[in-house]
C-alpha atoms as a PDB file:
ATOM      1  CA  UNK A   1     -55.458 -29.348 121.352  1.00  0.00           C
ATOM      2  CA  UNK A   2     -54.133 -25.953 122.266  1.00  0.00           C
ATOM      3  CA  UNK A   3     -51.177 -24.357 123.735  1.00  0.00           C
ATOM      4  CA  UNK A   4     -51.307 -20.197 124.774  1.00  0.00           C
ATOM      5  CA  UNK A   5     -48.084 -18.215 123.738  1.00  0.00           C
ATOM      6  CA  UNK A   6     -47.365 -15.928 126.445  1.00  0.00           C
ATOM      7  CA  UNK A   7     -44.529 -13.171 125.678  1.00  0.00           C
ATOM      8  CA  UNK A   8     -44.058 -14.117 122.294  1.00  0.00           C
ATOM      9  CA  UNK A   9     -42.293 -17.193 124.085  1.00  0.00           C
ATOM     10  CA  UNK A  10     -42.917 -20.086 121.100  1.00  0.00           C
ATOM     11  CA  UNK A  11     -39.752 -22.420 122.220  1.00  0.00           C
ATOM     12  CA  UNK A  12     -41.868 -22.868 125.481  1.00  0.00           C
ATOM     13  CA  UNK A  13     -45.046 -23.148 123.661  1.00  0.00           C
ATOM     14  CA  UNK A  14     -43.784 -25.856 121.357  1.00  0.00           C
ATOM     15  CA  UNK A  15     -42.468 -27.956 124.361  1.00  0.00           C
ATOM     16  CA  UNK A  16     -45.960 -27.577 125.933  1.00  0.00           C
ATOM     17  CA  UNK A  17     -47.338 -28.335 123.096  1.00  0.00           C
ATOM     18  CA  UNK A  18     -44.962 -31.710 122.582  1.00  0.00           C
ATOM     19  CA  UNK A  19     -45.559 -32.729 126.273  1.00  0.00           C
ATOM     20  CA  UNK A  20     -49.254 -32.663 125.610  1.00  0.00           C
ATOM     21  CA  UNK A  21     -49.065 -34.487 122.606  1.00  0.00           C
ATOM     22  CA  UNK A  22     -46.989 -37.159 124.239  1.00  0.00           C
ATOM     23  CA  UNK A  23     -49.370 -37.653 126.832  1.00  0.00           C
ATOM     24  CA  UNK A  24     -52.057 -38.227 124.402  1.00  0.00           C
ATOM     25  CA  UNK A  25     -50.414 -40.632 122.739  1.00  0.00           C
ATOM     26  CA  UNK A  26     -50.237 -38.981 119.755  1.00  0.00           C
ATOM     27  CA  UNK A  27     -46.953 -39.441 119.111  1.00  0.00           C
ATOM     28  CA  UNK A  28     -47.582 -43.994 119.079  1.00  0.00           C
ATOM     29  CA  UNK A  29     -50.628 -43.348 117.093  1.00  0.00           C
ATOM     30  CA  UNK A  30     -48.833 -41.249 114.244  1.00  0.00           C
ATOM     31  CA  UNK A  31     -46.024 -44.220 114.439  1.00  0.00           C
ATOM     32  CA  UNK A  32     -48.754 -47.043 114.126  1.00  0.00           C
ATOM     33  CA  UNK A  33     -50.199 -45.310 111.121  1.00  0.00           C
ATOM     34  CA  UNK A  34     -47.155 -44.401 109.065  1.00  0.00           C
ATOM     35  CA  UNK A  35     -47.301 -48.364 107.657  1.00  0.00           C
ATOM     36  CA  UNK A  36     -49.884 -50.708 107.142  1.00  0.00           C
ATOM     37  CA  UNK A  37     -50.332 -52.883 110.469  1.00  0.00           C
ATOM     38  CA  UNK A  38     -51.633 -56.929 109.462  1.00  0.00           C
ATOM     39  CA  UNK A  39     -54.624 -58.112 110.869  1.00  0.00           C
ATOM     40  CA  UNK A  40     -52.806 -60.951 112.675  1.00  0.00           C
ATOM     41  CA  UNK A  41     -49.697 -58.819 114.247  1.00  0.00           C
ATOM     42  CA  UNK A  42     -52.833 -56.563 115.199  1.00  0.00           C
ATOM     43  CA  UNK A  43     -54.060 -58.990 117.544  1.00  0.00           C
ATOM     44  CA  UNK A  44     -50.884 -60.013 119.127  1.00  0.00           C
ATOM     45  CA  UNK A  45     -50.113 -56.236 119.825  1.00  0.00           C
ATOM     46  CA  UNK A  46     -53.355 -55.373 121.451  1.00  0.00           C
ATOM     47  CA  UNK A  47     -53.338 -58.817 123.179  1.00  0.00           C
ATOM     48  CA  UNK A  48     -49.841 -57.633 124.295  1.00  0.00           C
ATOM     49  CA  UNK A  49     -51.174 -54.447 125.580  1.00  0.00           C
ATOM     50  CA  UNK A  50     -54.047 -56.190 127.500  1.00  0.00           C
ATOM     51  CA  UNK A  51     -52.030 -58.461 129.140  1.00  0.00           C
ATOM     52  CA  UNK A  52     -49.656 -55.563 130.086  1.00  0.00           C
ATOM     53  CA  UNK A  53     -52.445 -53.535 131.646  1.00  0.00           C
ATOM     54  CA  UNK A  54     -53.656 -56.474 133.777  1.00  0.00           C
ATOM     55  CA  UNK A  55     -50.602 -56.901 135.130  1.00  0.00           C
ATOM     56  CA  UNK A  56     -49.774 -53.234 135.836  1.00  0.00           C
ATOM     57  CA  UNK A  57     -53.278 -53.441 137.465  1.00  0.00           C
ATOM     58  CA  UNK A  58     -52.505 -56.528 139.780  1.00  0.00           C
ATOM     59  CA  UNK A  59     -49.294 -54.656 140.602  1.00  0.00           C
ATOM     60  CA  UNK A  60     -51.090 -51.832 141.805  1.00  0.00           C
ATOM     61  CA  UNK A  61     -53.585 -53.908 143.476  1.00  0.00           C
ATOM     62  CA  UNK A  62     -50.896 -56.079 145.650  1.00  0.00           C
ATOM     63  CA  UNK A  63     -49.081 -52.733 146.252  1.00  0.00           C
ATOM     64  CA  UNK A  64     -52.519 -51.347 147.594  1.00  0.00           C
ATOM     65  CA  UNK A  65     -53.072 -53.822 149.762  1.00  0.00           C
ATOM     66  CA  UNK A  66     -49.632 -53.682 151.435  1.00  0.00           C
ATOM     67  CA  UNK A  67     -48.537 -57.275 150.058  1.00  0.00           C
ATOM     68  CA  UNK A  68     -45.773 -55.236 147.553  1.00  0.00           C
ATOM     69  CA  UNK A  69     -43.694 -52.991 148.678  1.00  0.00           C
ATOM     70  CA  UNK A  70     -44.149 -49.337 146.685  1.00  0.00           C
ATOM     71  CA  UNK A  71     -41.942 -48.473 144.412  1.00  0.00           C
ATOM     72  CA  UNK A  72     -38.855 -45.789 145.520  1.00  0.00           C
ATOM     73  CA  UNK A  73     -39.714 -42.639 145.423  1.00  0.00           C
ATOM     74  CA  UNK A  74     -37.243 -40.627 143.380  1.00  0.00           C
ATOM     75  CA  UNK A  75     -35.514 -38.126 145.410  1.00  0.00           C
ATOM     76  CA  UNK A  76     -33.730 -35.215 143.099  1.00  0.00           C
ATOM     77  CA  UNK A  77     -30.931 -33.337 144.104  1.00  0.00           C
ATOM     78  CA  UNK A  78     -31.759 -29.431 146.004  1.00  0.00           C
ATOM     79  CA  UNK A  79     -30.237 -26.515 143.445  1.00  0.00           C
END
């Protein structure tokens, strides 16, 4: 991973860097290896997970075919 520090900027580096990292998922995967995980609350995590994706899918799916509304769009407020 690398982040460019333009005008000796580093406090804007180091939240590029942090964003990226974040969005790799680095961030979970550090937390998930500090300890020692069981075998058996291993599967009922990722099992977790999977059933979380398929539903985020099916979501997305329903919402594609115009049988969900979209979600709201968030407006921000004009400076």
């Amino acid at each position: 991973m690398q982040v460019f520090v333009r005008d000796n900027n580093v406090d804007q580096a180091l939240r590029a860097l942090k964003k990226k990292m974040q969005r790799e998922g680095l961030f979970r995967e550090m937390k998930a290896r500090s300890a020692y995980e069981k075998p058996s609350e291993k599967r009922v995590r990722e099992k977790a997970e999977a059933i979380r994706r398929a539903r985020k899918a099916a979501r997305k799916q329903l919402q594609r075919e115009g049988l969900l509304p979209a979600p709201k769009k968030k407006v921000f407020a004009a400076r």
